[in-house]
Protein backbone atom coordinates (compact mmCIF):
# COMPACT_ATOMS: atom_id res chain seq x y z
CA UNK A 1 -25.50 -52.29 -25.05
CA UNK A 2 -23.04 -53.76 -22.29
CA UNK A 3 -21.96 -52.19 -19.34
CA UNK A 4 -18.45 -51.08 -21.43
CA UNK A 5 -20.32 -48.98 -23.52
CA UNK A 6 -22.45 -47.38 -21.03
CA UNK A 7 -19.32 -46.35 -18.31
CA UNK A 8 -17.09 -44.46 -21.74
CA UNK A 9 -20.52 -42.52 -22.78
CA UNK A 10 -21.01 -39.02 -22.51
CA UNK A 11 -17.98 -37.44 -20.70
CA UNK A 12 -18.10 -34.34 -23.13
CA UNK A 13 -15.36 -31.84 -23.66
CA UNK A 14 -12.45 -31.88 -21.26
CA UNK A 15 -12.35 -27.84 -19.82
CA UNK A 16 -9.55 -26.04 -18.79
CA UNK A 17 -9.87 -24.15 -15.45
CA UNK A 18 -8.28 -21.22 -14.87
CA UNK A 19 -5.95 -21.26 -11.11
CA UNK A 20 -7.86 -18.70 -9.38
CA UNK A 21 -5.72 -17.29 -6.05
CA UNK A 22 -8.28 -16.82 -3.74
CA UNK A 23 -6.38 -16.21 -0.39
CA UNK A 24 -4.32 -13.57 -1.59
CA UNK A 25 -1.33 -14.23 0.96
CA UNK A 26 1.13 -11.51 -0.19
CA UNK A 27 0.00 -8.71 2.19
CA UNK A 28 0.68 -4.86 1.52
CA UNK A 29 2.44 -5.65 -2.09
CA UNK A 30 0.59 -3.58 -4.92
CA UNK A 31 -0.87 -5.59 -7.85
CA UNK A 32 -2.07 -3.96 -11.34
CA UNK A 33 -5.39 -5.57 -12.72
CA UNK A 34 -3.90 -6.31 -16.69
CA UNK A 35 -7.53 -7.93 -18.53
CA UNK A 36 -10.79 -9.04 -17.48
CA UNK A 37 -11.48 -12.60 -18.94
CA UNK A 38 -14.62 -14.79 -19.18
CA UNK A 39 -14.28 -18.11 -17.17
CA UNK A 40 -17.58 -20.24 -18.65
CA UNK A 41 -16.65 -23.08 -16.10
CA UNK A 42 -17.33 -20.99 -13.19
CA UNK A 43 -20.16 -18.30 -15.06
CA UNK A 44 -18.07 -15.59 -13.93
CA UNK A 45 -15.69 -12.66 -15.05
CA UNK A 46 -11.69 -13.48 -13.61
CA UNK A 47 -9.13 -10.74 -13.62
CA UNK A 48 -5.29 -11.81 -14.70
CA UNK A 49 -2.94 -9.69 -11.80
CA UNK A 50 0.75 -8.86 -12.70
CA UNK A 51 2.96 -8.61 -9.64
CA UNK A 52 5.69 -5.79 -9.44
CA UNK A 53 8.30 -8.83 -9.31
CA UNK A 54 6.38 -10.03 -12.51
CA UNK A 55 4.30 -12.81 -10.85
CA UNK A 56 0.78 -13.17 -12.79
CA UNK A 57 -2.32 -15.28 -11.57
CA UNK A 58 -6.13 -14.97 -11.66
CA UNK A 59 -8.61 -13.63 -9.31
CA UNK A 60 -12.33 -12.78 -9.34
CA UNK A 61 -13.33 -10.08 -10.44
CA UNK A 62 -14.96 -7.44 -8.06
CA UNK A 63 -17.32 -5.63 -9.31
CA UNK A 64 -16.57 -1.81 -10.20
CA UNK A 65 -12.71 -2.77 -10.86
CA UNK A 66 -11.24 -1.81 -14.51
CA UNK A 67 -8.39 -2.40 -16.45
CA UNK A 68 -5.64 -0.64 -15.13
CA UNK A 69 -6.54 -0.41 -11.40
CA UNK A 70 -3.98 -1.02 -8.57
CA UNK A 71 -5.47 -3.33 -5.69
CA UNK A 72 -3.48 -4.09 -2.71
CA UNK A 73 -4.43 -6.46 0.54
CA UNK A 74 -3.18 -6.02 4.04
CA UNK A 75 -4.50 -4.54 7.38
CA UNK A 76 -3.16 -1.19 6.85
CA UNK A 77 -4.73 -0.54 3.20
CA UNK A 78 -7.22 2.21 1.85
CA UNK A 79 -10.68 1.33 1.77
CA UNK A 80 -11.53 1.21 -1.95
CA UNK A 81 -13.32 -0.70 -4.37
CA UNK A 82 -10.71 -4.13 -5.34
CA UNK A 83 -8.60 -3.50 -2.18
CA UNK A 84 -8.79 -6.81 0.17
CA UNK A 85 -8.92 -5.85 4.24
CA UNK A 86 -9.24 -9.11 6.95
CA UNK A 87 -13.16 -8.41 8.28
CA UNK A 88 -10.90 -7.85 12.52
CA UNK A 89 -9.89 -4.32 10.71
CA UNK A 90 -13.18 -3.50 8.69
């Protein structure tokens, strides 16, 4: 076996990763969690978000948030499971 051979050898399957948003930079705009996915690259559960101007991405999933749940970040937000507060207000 040649050097060729041994740098084209075992690259496996090529995986697709899901563009996780983890910032969340739109403050104080409501989001609506739509399914809870799988993601076996990261081992973890992602939710797909739809926007009310009909934006969608991925975040992770926090545990004790279901289908259906509104989340919102910001300074001036509710304190509830899902919601995202800076750790100055908390």
């Amino acid at each position: 076996m040649n050097h060729y051979q041994r740098a084209y050898r075992g690259r496996g399957h090529k995986s697709l990763y899901h563009k996780i948003d983890f910032r969340q930079k739109e403050k104080d705009i409501y989001r609506r969690i739509i399914t809870i996915e799988y993601d076996p690259n990261r081992n973890a559960y992602i939710c797909l978000i739809h926007y009310g101007d009909g934006e969608k991405i991925y975040i992770l999933h926090r545990i004790g948030a279901i289908i259906g749940d509104t989340i919102v970040s910001g300074t001036k937000v509710p304190i509830k499971m899902g919601n995202a507060l800076p750790l100055s207000v908390v």
